[in-house]
N, C-alpha and C. Protein backbone atom coordinates (compact mmCIF):
# COMPACT_ATOMS: atom_id res chain seq x y z
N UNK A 1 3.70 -11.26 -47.09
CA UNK A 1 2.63 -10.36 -46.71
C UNK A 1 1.32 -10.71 -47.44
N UNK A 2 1.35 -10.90 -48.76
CA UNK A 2 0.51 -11.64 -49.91
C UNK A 2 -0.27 -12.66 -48.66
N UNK A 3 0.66 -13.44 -48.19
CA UNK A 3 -0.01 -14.79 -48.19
C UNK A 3 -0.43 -14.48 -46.65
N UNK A 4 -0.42 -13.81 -46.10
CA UNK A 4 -1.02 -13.52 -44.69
C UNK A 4 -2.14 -12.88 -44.92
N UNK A 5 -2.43 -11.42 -45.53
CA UNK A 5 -3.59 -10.94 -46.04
C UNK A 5 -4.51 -12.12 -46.45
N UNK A 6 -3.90 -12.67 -47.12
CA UNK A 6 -4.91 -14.07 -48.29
C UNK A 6 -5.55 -14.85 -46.91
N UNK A 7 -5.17 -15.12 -45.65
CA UNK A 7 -5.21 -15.78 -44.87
C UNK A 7 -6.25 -14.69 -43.68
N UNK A 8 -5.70 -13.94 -43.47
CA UNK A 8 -7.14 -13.28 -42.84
C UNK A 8 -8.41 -12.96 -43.69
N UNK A 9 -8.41 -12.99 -44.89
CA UNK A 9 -9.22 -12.85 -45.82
C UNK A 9 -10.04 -14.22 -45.76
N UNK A 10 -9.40 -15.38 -45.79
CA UNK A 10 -10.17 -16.30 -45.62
C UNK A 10 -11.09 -16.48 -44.13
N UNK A 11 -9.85 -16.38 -43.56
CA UNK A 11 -10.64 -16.76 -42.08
C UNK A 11 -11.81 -15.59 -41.85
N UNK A 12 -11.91 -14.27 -42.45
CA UNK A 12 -12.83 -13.29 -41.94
C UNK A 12 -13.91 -13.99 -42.91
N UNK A 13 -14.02 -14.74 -43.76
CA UNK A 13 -15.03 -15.57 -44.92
C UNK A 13 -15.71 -16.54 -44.23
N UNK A 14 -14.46 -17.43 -43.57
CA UNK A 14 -15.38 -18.51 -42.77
C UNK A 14 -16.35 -17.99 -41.50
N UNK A 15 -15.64 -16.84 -41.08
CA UNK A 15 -16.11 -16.35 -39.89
C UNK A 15 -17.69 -16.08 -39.98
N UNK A 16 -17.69 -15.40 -41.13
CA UNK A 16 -18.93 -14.72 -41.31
C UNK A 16 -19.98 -15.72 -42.01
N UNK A 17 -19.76 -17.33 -42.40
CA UNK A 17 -20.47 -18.11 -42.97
C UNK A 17 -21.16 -18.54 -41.47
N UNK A 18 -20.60 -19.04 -40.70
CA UNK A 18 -20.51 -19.72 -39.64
C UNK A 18 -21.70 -18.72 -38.49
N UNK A 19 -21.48 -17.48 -38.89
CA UNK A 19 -22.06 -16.67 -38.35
C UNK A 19 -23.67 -16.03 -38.45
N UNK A 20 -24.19 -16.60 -39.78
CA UNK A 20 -25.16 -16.76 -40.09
C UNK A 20 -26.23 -17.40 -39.83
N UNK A 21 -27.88 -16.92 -40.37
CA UNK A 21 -28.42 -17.40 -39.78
C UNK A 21 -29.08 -18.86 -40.24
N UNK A 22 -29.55 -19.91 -39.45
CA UNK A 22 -29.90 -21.00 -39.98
C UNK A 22 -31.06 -20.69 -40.56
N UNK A 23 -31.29 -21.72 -41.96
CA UNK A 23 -32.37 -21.68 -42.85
C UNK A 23 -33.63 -22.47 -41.80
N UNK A 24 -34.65 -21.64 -42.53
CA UNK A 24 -36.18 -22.66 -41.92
C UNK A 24 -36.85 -22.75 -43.06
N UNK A 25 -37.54 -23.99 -43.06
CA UNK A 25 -38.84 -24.05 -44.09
C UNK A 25 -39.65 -23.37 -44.26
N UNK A 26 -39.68 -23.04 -45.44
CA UNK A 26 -40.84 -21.77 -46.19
C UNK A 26 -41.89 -22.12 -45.47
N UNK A 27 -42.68 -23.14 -45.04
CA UNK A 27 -43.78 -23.42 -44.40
C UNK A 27 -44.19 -23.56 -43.28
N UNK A 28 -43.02 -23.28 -42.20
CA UNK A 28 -42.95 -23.56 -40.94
C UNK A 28 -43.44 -22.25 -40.16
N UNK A 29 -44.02 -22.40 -39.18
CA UNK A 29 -44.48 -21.15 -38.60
C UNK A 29 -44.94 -21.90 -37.06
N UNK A 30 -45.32 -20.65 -36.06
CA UNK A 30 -45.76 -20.74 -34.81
C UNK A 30 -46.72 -19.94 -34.32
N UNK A 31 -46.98 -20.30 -33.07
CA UNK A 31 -48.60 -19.72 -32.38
C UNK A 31 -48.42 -20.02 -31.35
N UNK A 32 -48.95 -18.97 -30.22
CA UNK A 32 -49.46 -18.63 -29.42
C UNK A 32 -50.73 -19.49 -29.17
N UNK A 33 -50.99 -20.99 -28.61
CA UNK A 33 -51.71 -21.32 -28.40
C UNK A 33 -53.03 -20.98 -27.45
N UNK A 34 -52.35 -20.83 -26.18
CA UNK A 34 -53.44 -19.84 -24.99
C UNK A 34 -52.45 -19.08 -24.11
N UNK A 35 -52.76 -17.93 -23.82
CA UNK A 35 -54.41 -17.24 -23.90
C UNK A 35 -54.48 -16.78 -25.62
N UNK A 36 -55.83 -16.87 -25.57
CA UNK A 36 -56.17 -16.23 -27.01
C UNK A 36 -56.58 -15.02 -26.83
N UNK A 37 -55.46 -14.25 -28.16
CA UNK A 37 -55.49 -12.68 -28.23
C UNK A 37 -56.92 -12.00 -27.69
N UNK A 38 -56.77 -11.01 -26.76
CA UNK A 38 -57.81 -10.19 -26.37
C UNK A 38 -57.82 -10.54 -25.14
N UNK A 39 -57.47 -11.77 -24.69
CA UNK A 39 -58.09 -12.49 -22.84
C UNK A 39 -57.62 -11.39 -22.27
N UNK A 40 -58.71 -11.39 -20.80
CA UNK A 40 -58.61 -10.57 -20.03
C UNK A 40 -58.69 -11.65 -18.54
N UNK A 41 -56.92 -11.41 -18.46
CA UNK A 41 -56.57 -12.20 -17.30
C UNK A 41 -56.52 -11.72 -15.46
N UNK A 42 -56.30 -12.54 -14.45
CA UNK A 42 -56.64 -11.62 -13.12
C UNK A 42 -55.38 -11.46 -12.69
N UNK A 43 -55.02 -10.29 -12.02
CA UNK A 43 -53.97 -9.79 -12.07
C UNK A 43 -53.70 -10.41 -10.57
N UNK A 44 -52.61 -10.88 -10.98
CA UNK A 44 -51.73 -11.38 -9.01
C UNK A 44 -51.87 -12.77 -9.56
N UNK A 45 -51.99 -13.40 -10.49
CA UNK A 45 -52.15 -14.87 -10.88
C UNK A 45 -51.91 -15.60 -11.69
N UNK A 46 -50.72 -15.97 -11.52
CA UNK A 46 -49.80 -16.57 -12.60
C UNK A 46 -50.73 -17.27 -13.83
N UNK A 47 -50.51 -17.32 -15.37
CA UNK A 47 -51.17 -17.33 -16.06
C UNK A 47 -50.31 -18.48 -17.15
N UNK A 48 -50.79 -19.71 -17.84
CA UNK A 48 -50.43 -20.58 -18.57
C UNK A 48 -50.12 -19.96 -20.07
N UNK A 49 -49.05 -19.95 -20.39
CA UNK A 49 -48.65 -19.40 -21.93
C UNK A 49 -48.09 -21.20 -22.86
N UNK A 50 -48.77 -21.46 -23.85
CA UNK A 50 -48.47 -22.58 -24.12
C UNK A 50 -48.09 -22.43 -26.06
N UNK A 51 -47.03 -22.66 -26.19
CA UNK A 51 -46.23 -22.65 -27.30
C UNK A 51 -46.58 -23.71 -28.54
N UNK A 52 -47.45 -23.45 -29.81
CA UNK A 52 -47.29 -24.32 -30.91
C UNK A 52 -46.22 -23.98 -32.17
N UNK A 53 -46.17 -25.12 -32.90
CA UNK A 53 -45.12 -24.91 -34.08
C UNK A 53 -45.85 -26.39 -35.05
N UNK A 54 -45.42 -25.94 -36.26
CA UNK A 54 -45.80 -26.34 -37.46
C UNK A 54 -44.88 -26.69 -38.45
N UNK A 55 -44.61 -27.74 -38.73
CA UNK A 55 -43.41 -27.99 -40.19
C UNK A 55 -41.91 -27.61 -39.34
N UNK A 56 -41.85 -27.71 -38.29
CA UNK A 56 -40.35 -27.81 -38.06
C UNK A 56 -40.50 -28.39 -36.63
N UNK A 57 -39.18 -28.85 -36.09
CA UNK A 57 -38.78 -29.67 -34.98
C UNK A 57 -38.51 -28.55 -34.01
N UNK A 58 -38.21 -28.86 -32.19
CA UNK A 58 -37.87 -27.98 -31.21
C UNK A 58 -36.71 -29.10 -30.89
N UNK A 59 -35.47 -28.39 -30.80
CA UNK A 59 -34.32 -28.37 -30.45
C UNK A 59 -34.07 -27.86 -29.10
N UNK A 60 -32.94 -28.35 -28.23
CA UNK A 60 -32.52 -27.57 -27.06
C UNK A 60 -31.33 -26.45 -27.72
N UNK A 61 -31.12 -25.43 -26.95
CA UNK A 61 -30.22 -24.58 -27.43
C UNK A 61 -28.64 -25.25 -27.61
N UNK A 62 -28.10 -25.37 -28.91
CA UNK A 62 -26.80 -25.81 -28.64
C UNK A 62 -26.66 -26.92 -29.75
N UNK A 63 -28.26 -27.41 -29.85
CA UNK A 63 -28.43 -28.30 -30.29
C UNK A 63 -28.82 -28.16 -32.18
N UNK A 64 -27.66 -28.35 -33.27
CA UNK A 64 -28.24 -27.96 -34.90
C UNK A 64 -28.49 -28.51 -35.35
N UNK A 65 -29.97 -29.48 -35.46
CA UNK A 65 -30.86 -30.32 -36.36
C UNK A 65 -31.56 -29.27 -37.15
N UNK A 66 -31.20 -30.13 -38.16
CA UNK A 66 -31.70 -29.45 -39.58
C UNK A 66 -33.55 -28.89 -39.21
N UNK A 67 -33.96 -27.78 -39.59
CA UNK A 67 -35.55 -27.82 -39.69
C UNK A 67 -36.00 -27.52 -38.06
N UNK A 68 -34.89 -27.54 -36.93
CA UNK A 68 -35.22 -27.06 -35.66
C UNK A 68 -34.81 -25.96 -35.00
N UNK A 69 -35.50 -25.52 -34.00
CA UNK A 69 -34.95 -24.60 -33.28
C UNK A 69 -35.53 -24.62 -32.05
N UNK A 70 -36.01 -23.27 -31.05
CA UNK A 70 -35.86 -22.92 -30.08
C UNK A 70 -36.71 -22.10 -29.72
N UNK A 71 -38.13 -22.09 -28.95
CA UNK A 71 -38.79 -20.42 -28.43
C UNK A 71 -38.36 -19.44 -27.99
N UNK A 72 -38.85 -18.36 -28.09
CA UNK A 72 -38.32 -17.22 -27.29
C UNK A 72 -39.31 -16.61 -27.04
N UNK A 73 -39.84 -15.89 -26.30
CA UNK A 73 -41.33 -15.37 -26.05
C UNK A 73 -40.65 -13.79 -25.32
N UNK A 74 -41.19 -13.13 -26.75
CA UNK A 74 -41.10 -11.56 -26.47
C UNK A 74 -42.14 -10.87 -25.93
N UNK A 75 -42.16 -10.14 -24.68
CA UNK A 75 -43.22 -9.60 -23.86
C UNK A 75 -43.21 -8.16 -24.11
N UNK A 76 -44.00 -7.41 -24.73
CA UNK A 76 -44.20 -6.10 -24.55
C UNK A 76 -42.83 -5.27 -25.16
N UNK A 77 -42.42 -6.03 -26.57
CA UNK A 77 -41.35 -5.32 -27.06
C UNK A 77 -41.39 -6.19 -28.38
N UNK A 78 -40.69 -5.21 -29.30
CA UNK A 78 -41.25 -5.74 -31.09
C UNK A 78 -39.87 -6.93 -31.42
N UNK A 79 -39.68 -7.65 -32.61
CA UNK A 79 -38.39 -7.93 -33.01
C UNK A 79 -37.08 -7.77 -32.84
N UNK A 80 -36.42 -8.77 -32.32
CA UNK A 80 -35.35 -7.99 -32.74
C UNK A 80 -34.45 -8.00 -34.29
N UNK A 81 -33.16 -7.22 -33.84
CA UNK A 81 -32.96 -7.53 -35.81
C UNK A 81 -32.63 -8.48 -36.26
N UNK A 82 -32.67 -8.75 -37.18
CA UNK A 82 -32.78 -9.89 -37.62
C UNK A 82 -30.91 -9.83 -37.85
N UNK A 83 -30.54 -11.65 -38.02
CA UNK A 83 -29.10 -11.85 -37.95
C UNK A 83 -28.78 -11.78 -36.54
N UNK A 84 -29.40 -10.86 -35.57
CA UNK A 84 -28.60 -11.10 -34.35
C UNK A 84 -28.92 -11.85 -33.16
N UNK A 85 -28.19 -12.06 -32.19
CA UNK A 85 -28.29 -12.49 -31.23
C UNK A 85 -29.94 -12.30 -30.69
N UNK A 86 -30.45 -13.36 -30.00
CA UNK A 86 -31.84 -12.44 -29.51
C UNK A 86 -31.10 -11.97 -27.91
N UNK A 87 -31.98 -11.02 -27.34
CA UNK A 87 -31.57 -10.44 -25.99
C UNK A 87 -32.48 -11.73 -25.18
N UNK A 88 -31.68 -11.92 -23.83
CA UNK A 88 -32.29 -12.65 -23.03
C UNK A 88 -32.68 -11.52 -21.83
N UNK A 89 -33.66 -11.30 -21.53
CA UNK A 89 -33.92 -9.77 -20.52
C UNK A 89 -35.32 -10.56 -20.19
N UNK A 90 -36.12 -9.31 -19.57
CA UNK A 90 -37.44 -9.47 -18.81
C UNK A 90 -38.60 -9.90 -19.88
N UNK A 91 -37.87 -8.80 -21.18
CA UNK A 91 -38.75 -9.11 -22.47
C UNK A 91 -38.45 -9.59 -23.49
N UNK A 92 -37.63 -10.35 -23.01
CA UNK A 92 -37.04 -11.23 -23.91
C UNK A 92 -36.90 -13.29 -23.34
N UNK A 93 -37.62 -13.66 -22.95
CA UNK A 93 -37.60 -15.38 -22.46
C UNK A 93 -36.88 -16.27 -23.44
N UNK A 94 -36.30 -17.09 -23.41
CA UNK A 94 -35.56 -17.90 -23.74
C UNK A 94 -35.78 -19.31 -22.97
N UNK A 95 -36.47 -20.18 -24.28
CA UNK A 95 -36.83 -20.97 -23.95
C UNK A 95 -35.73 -22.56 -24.10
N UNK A 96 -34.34 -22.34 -23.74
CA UNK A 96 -33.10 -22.85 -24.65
C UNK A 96 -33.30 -24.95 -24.37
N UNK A 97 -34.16 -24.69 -23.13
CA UNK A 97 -34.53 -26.23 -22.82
C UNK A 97 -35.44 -27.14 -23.67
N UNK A 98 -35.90 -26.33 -24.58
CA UNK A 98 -37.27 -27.23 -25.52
C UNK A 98 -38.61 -27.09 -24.75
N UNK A 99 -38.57 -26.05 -23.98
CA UNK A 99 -40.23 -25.93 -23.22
C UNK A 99 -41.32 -25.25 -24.56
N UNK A 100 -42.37 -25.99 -24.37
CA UNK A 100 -43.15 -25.72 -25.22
C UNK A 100 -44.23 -24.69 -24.15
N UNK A 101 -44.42 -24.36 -23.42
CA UNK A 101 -44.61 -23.82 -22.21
C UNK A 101 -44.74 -22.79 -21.37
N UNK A 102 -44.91 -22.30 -20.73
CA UNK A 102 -44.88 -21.76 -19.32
C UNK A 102 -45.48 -20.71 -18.69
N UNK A 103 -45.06 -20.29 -17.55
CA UNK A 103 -46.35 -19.78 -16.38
C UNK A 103 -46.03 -18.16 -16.66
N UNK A 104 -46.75 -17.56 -16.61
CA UNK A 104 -45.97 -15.79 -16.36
C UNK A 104 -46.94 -15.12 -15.38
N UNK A 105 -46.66 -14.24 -14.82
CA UNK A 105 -47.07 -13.59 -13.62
C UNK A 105 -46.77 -11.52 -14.13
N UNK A 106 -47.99 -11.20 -15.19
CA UNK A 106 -47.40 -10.14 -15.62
C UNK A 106 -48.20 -8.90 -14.82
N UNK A 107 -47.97 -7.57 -14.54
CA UNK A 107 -48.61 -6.75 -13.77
C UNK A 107 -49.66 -5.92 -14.45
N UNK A 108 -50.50 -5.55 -13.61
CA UNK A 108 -52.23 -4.96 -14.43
C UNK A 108 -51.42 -4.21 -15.55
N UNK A 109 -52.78 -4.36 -15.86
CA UNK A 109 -52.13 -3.33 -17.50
C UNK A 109 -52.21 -4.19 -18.82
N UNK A 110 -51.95 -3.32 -19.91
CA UNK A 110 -52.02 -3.99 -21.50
C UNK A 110 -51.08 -4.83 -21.85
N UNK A 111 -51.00 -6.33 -22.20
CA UNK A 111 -49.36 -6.33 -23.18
C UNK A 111 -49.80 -7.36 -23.95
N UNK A 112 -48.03 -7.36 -24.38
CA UNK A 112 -48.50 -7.97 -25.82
C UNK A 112 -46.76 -9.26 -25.72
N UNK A 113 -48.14 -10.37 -26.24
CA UNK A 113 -47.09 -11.27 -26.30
C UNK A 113 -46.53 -11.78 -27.78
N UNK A 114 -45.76 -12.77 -27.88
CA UNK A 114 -45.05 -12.78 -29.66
C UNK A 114 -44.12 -13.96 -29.33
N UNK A 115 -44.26 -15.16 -29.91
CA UNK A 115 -43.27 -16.02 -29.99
C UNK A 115 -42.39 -16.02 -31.56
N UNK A 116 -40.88 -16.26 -31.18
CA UNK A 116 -39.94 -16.39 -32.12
C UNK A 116 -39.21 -17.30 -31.95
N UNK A 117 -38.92 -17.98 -32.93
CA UNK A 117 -38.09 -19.31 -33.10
C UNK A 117 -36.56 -18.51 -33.25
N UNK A 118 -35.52 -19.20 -32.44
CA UNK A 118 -34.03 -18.79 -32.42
C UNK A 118 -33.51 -20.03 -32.83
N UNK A 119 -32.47 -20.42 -33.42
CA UNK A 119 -31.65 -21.84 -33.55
C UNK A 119 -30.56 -21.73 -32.35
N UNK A 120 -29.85 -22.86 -32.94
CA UNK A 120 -28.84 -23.51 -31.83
C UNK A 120 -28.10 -22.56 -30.94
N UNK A 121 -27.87 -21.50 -31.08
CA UNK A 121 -27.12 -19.86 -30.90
C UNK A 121 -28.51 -18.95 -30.81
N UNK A 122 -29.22 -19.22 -30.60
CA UNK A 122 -30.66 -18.09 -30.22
C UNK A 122 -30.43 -16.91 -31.17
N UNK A 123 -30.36 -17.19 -32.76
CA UNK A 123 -30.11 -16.68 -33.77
C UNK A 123 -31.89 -16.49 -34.52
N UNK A 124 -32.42 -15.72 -35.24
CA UNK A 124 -33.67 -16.17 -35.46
C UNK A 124 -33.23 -16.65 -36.96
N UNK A 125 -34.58 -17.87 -37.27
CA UNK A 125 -34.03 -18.25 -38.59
C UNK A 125 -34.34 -17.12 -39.72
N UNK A 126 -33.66 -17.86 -40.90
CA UNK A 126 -34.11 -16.67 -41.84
C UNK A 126 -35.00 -18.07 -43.09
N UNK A 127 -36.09 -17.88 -43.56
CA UNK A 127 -36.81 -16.78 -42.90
C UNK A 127 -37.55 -16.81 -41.34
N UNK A 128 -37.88 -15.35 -40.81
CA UNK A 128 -38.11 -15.77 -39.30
C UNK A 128 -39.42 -16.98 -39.08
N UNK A 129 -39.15 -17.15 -38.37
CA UNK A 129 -40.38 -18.20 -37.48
C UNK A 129 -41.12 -17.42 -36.63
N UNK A 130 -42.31 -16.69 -37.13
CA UNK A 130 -42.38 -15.86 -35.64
C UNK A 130 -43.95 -15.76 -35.66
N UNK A 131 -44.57 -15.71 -34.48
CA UNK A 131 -46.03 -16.11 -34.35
C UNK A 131 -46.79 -14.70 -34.43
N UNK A 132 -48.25 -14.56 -34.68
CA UNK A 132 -49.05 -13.28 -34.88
C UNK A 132 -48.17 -13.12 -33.04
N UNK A 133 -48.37 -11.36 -33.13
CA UNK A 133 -48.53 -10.59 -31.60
C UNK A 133 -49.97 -10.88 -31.32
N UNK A 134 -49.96 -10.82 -30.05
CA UNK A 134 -51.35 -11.17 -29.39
C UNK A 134 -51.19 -9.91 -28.47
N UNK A 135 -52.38 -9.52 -27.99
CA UNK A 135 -52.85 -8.59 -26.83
C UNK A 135 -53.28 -8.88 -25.60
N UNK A 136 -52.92 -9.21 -24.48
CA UNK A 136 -54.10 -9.81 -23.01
C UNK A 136 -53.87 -8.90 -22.37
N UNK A 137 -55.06 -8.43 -21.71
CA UNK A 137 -55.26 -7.76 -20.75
C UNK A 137 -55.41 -8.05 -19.27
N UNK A 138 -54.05 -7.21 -18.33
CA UNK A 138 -54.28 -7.86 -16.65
C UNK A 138 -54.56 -6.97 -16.04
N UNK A 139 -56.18 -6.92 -15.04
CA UNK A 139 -56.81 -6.54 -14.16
C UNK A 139 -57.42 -7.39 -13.31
């Protein structure tokens, strides 16, 4: 019985190493290249969102090079918690291909955009990678 306990004890150890989040460089960070916070974009017209990063590599999802990871571009919704999974939803993009990139088509009104770096498992690193929130406006 000893030695079975001892044995889920381990495996619930590895479980939870494995389960963690990947390290990033103290110096690494990201941005929201364009639009720049405040733009006031035309509504019905798909709009260019273009992804920078600094001191670390872009990985495809799946993929665990040291110092890399993955975008995720949160629309009109804050963090999520940290350690977990990110949500893949409407406000939540997942960029798992290495797009530095892409088009969005959002409806009139205020929002707010936010890029976050996820690793190989769309995990965010610790510490996070995550770009200022920006504001654009569609009318």
């Amino acid at each position: 019985m000893r030695l079975l306990f001892a044995a889920l004890a381990m495996t619930a150890l590895l479980i939870g190493a494995t389960a963690s989040a990947t390290d990033a460089p103290a110096n690494a960070y990201c941005y929201i290249g364009w639009p720049a916070d405040g733009a006031v974009l035309p509504a019905g017209k798909p709009f260019r969102v273009w992804f920078g990063l600094r001191n670390m590599g872009v990985a495809p999802k799946g993929v665990a090079f040291e110092n890399t990871g993955h975008h995720h571009l949160l629309i009109d919704t804050g963090l999520p918690p940290a350690g977990q999974v990110i949500p893949s939803d409407r406000n939540h993009l997942h960029f798992g291909a290495g797009e530095t990139e892409t088009m969005l088509d959002l409806p009139p009104g205020t929002h707010t955009l936010q890029l976050l770096m996820g690793d190989d498992k769309h995990i965010p690193h610790t510490p996070p990678v995550v770009s200022k929130r920006i504001t654009v406006t569609v009318r």
